[in-house]
Protein backbone atom coordinates (compact mmCIF):
# COMPACT_ATOMS: atom_id res chain seq x y z
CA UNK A 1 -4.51 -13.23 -31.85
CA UNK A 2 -3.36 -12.03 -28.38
CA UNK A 3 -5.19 -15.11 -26.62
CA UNK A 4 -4.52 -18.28 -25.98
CA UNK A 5 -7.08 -21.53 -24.24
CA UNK A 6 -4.88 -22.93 -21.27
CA UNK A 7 -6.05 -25.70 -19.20
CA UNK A 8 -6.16 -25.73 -15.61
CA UNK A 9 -2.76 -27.72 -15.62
CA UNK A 10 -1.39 -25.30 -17.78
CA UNK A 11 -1.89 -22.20 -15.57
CA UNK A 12 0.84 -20.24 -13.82
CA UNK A 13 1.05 -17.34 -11.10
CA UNK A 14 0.98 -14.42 -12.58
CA UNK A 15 -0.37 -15.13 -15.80
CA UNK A 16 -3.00 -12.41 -17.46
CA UNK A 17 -6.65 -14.35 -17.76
CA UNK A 18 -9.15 -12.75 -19.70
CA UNK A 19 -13.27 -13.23 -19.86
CA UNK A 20 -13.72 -15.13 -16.64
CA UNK A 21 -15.67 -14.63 -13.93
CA UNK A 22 -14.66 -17.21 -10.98
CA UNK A 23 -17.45 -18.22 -9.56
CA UNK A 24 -18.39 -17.53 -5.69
CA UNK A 25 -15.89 -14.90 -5.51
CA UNK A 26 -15.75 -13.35 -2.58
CA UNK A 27 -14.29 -10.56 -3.23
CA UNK A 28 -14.96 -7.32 -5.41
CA UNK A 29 -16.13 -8.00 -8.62
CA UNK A 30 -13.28 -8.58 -11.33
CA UNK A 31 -13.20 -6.22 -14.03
CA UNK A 32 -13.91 -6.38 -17.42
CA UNK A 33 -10.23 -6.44 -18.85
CA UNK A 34 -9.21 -9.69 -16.79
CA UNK A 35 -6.24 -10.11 -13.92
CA UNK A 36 -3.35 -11.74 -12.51
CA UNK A 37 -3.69 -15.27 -11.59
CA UNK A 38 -2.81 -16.19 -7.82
CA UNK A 39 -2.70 -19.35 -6.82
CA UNK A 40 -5.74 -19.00 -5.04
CA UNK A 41 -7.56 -18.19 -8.84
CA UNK A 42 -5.66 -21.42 -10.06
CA UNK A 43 -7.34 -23.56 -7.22
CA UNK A 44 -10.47 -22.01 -7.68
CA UNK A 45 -10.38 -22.56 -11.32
CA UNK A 46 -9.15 -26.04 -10.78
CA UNK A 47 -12.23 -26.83 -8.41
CA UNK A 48 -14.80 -25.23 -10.77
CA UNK A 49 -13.67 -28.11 -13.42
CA UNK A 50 -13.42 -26.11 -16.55
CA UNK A 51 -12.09 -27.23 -19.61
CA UNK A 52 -9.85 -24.25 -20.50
CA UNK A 53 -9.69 -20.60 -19.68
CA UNK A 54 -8.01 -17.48 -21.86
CA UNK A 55 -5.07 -16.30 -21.25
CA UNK A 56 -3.44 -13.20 -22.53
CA UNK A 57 -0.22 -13.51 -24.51
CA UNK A 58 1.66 -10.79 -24.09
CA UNK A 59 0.34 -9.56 -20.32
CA UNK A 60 1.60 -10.93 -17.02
CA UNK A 61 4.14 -13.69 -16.77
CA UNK A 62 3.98 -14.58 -20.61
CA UNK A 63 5.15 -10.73 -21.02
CA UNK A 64 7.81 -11.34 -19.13
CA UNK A 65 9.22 -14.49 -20.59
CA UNK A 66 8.55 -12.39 -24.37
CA UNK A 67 10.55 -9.96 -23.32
CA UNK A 68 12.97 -11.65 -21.17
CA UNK A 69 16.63 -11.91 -22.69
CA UNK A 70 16.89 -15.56 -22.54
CA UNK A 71 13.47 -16.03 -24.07
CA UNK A 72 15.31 -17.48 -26.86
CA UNK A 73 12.96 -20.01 -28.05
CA UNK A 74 9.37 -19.39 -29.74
CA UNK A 75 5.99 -19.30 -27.09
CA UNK A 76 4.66 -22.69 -26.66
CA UNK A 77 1.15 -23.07 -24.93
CA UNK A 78 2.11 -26.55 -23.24
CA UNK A 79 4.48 -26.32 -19.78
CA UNK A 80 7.70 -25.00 -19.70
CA UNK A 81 10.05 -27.30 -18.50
CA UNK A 82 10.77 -24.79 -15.90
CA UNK A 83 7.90 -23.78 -13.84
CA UNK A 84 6.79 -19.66 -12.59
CA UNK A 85 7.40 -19.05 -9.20
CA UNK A 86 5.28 -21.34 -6.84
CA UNK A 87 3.85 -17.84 -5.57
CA UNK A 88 4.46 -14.32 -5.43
CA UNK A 89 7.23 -14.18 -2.81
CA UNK A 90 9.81 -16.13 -5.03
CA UNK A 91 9.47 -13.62 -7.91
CA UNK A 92 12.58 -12.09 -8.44
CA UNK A 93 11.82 -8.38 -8.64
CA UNK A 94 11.94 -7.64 -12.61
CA UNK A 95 9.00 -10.27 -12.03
CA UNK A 96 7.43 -8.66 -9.24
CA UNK A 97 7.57 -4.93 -11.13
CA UNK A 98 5.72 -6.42 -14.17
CA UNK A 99 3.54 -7.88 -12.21
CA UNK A 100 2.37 -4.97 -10.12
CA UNK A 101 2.66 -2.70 -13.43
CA UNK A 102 -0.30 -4.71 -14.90
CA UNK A 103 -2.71 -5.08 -11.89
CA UNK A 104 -6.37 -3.26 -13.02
CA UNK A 105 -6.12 0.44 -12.79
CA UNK A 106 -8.96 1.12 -10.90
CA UNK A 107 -10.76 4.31 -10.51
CA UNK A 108 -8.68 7.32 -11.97
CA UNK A 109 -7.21 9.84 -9.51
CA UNK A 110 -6.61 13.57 -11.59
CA UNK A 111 -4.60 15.72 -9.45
CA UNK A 112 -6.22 19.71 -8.64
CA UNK A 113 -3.10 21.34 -7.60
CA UNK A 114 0.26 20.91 -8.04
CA UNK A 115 2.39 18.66 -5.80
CA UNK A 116 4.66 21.10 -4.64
CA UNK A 117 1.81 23.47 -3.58
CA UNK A 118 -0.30 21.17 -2.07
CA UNK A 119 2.64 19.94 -0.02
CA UNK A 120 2.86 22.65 2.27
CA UNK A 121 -0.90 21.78 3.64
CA UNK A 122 0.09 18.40 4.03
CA UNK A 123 2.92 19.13 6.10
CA UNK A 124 0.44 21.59 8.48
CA UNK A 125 -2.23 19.10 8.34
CA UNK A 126 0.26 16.19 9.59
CA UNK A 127 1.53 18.63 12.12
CA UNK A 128 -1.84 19.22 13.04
CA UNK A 129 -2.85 15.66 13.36
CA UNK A 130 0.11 14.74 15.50
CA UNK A 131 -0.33 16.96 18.16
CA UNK A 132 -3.93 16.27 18.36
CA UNK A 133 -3.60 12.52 18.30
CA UNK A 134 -0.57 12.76 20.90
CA UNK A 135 -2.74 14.98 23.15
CA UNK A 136 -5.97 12.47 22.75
CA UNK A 137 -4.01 8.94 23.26
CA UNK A 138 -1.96 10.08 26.11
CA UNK A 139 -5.31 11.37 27.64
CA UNK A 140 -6.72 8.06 27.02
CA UNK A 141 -3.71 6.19 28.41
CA UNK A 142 -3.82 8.11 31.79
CA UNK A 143 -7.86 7.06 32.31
CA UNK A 144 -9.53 9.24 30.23
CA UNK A 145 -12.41 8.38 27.57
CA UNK A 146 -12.87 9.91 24.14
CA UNK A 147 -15.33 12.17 24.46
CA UNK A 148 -17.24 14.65 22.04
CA UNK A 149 -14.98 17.48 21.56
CA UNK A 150 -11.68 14.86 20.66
CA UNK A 151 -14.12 13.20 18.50
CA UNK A 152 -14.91 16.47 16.50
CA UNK A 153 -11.52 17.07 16.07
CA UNK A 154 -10.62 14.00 14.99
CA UNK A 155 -13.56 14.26 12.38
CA UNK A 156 -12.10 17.55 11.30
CA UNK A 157 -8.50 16.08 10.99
CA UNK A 158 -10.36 13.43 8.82
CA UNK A 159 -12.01 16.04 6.73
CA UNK A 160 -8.50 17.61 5.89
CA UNK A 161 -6.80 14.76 4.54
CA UNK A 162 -9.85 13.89 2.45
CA UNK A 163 -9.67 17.28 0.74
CA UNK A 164 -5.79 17.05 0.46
CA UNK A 165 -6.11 13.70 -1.17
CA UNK A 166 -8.17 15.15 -3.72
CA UNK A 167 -5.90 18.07 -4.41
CA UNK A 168 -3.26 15.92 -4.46
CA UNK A 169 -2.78 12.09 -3.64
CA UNK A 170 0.17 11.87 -3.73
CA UNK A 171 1.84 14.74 -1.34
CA UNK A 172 0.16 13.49 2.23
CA UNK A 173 1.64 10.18 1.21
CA UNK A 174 5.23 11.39 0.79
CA UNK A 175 5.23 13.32 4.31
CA UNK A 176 4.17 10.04 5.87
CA UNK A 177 6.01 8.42 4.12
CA UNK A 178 9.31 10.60 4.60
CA UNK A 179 8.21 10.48 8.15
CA UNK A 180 9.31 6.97 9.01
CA UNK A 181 11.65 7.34 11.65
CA UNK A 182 10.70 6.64 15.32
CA UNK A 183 7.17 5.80 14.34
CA UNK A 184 4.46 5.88 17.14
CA UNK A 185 1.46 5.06 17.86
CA UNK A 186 -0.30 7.98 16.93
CA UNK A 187 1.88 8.68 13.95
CA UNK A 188 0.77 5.18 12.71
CA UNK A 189 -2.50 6.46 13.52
CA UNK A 190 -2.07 8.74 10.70
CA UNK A 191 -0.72 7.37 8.26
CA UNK A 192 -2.97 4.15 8.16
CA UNK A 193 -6.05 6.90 8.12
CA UNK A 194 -3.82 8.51 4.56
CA UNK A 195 -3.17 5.49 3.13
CA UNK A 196 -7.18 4.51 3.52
CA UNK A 197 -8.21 7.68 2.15
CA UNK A 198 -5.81 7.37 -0.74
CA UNK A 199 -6.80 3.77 -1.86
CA UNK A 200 -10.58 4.48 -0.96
CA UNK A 201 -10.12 7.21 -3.55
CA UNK A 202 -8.71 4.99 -5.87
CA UNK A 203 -11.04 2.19 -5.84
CA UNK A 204 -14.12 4.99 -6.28
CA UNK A 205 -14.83 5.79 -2.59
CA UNK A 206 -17.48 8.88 -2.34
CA UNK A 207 -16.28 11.99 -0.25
CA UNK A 208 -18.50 11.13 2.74
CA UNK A 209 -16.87 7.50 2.57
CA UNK A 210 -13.39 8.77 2.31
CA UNK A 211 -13.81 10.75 5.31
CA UNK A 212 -15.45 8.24 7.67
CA UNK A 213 -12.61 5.76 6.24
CA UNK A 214 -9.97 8.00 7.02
CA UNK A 215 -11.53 8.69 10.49
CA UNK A 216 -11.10 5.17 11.33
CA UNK A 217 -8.00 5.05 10.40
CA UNK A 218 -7.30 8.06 13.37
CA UNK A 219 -9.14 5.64 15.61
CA UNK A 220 -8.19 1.96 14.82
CA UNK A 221 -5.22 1.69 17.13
CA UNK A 222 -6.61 3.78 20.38
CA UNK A 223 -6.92 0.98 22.38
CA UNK A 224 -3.20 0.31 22.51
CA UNK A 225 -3.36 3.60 24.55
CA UNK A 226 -4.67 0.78 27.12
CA UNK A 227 -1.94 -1.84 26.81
CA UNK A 228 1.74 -0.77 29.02
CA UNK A 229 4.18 0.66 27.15
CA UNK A 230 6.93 -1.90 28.22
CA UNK A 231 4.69 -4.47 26.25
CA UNK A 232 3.88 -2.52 23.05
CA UNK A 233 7.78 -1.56 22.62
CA UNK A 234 9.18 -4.96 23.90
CA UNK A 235 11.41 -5.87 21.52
CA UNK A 236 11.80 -9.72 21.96
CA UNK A 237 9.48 -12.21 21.46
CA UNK A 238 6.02 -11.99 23.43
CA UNK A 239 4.90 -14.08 25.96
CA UNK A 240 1.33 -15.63 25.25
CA UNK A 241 -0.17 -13.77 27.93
CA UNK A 242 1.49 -10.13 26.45
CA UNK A 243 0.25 -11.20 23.18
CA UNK A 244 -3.08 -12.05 24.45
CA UNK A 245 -3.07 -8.18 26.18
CA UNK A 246 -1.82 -6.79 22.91
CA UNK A 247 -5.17 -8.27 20.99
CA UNK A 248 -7.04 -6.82 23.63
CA UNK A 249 -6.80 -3.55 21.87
CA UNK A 250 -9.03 -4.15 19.84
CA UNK A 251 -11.86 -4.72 22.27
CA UNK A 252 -10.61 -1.30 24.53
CA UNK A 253 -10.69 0.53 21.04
CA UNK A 254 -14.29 -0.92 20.60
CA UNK A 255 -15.46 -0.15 24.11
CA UNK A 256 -13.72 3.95 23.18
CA UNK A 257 -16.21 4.22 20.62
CA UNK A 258 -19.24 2.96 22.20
CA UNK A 259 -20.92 5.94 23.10
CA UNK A 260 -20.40 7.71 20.00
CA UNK A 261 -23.86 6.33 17.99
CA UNK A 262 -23.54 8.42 15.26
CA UNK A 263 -20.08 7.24 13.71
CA UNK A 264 -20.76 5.17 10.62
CA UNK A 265 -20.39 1.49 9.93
CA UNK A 266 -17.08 2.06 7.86
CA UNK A 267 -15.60 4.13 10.51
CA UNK A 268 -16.57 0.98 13.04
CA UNK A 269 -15.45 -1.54 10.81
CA UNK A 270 -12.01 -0.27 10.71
CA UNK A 271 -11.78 0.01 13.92
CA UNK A 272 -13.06 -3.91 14.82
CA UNK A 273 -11.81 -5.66 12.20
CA UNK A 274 -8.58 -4.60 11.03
CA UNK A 275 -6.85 -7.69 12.49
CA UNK A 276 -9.48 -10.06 10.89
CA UNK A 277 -7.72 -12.50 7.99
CA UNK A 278 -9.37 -13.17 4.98
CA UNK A 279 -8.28 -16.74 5.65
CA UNK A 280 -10.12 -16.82 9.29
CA UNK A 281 -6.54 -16.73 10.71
CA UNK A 282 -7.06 -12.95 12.60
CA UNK A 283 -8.46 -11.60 15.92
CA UNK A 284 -10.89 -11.18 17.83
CA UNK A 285 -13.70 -13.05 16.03
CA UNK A 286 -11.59 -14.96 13.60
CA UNK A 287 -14.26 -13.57 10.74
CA UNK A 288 -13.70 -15.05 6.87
CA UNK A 289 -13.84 -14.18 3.48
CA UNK A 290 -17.26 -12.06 3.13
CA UNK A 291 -17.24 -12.05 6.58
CA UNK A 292 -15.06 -8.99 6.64
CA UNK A 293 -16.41 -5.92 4.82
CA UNK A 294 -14.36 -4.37 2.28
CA UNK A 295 -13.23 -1.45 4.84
CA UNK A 296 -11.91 -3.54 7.25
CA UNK A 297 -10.27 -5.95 4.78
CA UNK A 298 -8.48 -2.75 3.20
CA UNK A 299 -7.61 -0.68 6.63
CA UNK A 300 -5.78 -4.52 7.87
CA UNK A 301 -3.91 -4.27 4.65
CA UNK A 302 -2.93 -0.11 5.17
CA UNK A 303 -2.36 -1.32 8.92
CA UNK A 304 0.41 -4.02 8.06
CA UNK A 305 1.80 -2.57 5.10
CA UNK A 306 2.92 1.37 7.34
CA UNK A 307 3.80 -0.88 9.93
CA UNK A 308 6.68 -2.74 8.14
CA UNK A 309 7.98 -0.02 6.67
CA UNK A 310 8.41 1.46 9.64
CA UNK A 311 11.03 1.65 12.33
CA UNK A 312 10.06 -0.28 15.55
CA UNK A 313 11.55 -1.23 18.46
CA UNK A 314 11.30 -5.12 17.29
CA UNK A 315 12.11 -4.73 13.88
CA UNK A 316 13.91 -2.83 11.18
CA UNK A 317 11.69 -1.26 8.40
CA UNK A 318 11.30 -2.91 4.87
CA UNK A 319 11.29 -0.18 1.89
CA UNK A 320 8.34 0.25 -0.19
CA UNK A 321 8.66 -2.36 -2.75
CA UNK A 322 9.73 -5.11 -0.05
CA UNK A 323 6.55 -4.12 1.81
CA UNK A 324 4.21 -4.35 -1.57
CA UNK A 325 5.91 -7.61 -1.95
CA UNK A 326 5.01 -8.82 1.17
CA UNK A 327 1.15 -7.20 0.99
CA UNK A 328 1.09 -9.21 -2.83
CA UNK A 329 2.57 -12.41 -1.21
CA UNK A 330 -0.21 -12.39 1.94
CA UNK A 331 -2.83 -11.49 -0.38
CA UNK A 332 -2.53 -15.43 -1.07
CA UNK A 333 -4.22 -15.89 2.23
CA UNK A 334 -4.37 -13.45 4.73
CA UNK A 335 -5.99 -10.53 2.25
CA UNK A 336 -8.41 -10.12 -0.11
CA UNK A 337 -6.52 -9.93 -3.80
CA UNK A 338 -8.54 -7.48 -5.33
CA UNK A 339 -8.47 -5.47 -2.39
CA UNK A 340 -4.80 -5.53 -1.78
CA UNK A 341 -4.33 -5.18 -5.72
CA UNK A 342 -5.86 -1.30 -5.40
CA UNK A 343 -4.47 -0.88 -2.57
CA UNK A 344 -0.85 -1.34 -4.10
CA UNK A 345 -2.51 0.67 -7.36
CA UNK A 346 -2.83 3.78 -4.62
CA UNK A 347 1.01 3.53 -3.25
CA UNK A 348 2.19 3.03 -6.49
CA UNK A 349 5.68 1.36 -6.79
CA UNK A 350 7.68 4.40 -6.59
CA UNK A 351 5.84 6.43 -4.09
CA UNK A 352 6.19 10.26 -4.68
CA UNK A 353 9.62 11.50 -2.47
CA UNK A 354 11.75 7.99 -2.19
CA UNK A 355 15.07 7.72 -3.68
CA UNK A 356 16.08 5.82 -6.13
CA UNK A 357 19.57 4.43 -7.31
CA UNK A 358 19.99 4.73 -11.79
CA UNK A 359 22.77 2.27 -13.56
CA UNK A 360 24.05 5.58 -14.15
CA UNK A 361 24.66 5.96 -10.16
CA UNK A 362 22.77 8.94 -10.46
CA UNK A 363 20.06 9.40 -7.46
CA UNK A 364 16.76 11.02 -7.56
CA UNK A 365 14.14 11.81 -5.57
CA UNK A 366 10.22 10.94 -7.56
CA UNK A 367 8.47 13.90 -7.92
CA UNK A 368 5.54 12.33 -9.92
CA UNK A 369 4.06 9.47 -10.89
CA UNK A 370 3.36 7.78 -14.61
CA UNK A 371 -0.59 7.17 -14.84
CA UNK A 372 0.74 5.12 -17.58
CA UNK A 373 2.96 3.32 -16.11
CA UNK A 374 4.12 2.37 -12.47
CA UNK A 375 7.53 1.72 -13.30
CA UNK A 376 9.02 4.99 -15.32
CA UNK A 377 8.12 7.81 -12.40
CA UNK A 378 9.97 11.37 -13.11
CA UNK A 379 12.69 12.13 -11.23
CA UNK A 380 14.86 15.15 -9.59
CA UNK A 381 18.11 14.34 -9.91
CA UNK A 382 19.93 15.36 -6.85
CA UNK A 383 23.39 13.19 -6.08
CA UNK A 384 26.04 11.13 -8.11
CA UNK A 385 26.75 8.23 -6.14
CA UNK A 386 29.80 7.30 -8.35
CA UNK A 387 31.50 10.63 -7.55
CA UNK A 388 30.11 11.30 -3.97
CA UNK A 389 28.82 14.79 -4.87
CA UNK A 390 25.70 16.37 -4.82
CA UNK A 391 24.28 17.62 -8.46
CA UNK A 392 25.27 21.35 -9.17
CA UNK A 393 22.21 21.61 -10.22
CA UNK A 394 19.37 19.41 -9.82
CA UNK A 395 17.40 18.48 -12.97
CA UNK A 396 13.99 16.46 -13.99
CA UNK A 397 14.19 13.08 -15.28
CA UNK A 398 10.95 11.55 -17.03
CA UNK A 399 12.08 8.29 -17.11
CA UNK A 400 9.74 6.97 -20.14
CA UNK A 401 11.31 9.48 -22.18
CA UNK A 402 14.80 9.34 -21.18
CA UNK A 403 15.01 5.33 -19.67
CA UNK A 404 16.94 4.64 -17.20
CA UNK A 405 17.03 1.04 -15.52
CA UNK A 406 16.34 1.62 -11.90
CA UNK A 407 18.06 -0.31 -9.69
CA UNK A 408 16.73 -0.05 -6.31
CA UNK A 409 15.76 1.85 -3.17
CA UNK A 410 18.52 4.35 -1.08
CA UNK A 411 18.31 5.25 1.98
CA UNK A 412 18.25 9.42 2.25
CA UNK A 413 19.79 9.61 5.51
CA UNK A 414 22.47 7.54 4.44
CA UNK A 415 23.51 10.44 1.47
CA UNK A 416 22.26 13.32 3.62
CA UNK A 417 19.62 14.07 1.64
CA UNK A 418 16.04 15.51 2.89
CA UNK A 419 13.83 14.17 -0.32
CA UNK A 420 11.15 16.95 0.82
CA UNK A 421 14.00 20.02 0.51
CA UNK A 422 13.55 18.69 -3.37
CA UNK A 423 10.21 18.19 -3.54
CA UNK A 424 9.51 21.94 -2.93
CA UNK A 425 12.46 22.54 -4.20
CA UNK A 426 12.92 25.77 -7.16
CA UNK A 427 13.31 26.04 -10.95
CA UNK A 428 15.52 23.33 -12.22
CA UNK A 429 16.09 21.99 -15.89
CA UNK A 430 14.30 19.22 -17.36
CA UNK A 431 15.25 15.97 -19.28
């Protein structure tokens, strides 16, 4: 039998629960299949005063510790002298992986065109954006208003990365995300709106949805456009009065949109509440739980998670898997869980064009994603790190057929490598 009853005492973060329903959840409904325990589930479960729950024995953290090299001894359903992690930001990241590998698939994403040939759009449509969006905000900083025609173009911008998402999810997200380098305003902009459309997809967003979700992602930040420049780039600590100016955006973004009566409630939402905290800890109305609809719950999570993997003039940016590790760790408080679970679904771990370091010291860049699993992308080998030489001749890696432990994140610039010259890149042999 894969279950096991557990009492509350007996739970752990990141341990697989199956056929519960907490109650009062505020969140999206939990599927049928179960999920990862938070400690926000354990309290909950704690509070409701139930006897025992199920818990899955070889899912989550008990997965893990199966398949863990010093799980020497046999499964035992009382404590373990050593506790799990008090929450998600001490897992080490074998931990942290497994974790993410077993969150609820969501709603299935199949691909129309190829990657490569869908990538070329993406790159024109990102072109496209930015030089709209830099035209419109610097308009807007200088005294001007948002009127009609921007708003039309905006909507058409929207309308493009809707239909490239269903093409292809995953090659607007590698441009954006190959694009981190001097990221402003506007170029934020962007890539919050691609990362909405992408998870909205995900968690079973209709096209209409998708493309007044990925409009508000154009428009959440345009009221920075009102705030100096030599307070949005400071890079030391704010004052409380820049910091009070800085969470005026919202409100100037608000007032941008006011005359526009026919953009939807998801579009607005994004735009009003994508500083609002799950925990009633956000700005400007300090809203809570069910307070914040599901749009602007998920376009605050795509708003924090581009911004610290980007480069800014007051930090340095995290890679992918540090940021996902921070989104899983605020999801404690600051996010919904569910929400910030699909959202993490959408990125997936190894998002298409990073680069990744094998124990072989062999680098690739990912050129496609597992559906079946988040941690064995394919690969295009392109540089051995050992040697300090670029491949002869790159070649695909499918790393659930051939594996290969990962060990981390590289930096491209730092082995001159341009991970989109490889994504389009020609013929090359396959492994």
């Amino acid at each position: 039998m894969q279950l096991a009853r557990y009492t509350p005492e007996q739970l752990e973060v990141g341990m697989w629960i199956e056929n519960y329903i907490p109650k009062g959840l505020e969140c999206a409904p939990v599927g049928p299949t179960g999920f990862l325990l938070t400690e926000q589930h354990i309290r909950r479960i704690k509070e409701e005063g139930r006897d025992w729950v199920w818990i899955h024995k070889n899912r989550g953290l008990l997965r893990i510790r199966k398949h863990s090299p010093s799980a020497s001894m046999p499964e035992k359903t009382t404590p373990p002298p050593t506790q799990a992690p008090a929450n998600s930001t001490a897992m080490n990241t074998d931990q942290l992986l497994d974790y993410l590998d077993n969150l609820q698939p969501g709603h299935d994403i199949e691909p129309k065109e190829d990657v490569q040939k869908e990538l070329f759009r993406a790159a024109d449509i990102i072109k496209i954006a930015n030089e709209q969006m830099q035209y419109i905000l610097t308009h807007i900083s200088k005294g001007g208003t948002l009127d009609h025609s921007q708003m039309r173009t905006l909507t058409e911008i929207s309308d493009q990365i809707t239909r490239s998402i269903y093409a292809n999810h995953d090659a607007l997200l590698s441009v954006c995300l190959i694009k981190q380098v001097d990221n402003t305003t506007y170029q934020h902009s962007i890539n919050v709106a691609v990362l909405l459309a992408l998870a909205g997809r995900r968690m079973g967003y209709e096209t209409k949805q998708l493309e007044a979700l990925a409009l508000g992602g154009l428009l959440h930040d345009t009221g920075k456009s009102k705030v100096p420049i030599n307070i949005l780039n400071k890079p030391g600590r704010l004052t409380n009065s820049e910091y009070a100016i800085i969470k005026s955006h919202v409100q100037a973004g608000t007032h941008l949109i006011a005359h526009h009566h026919t953009l939807s409630k998801i579009t607005r939402d994004a735009i009003t509440q994508h500083h609002e905290r799950f925990d009633g800890s956000g700005y400007p109305l300090r809203l809570k739980g069910a307070e914040i609809s599901e749009h602007g719950r998920l376009t605050a999570i795509a708003d924090v998670f581009d911004a610290i993997i980007s480069k800014r003039p007051y930090h340095q940016p995290l890679n992918p898997i540090s940021g996902l590790k921070r989104i899983l760790s605020w999801s404690e408080h600051h996010f919904c869980t569910y929400t910030a679970h699909q959202f993490i679904r959408a990125i997936g771990l190894y998002p298409i064009g990073t680069l990744l370091r094998l124990e072989s010291g062999l680098l690739g860049v990912v050129i496609e994603q597992n559906p079946r699993s988040l941690l064995l992308p394919v690969l295009r080998i392109v540089f051995n790190a050992r040697k300090s030489t670029a491949v002869n001749s790159p070649y695909v890696l499918d790393l659930e057929k051939h594996p290969q432990q990962i060990l981390g994140y590289e930096n491209p610039e730092k082995w001159g490598i341009n991970p989109m010259l490889h994504l389009i890149g020609g013929n090359c042999d396959s492994k």
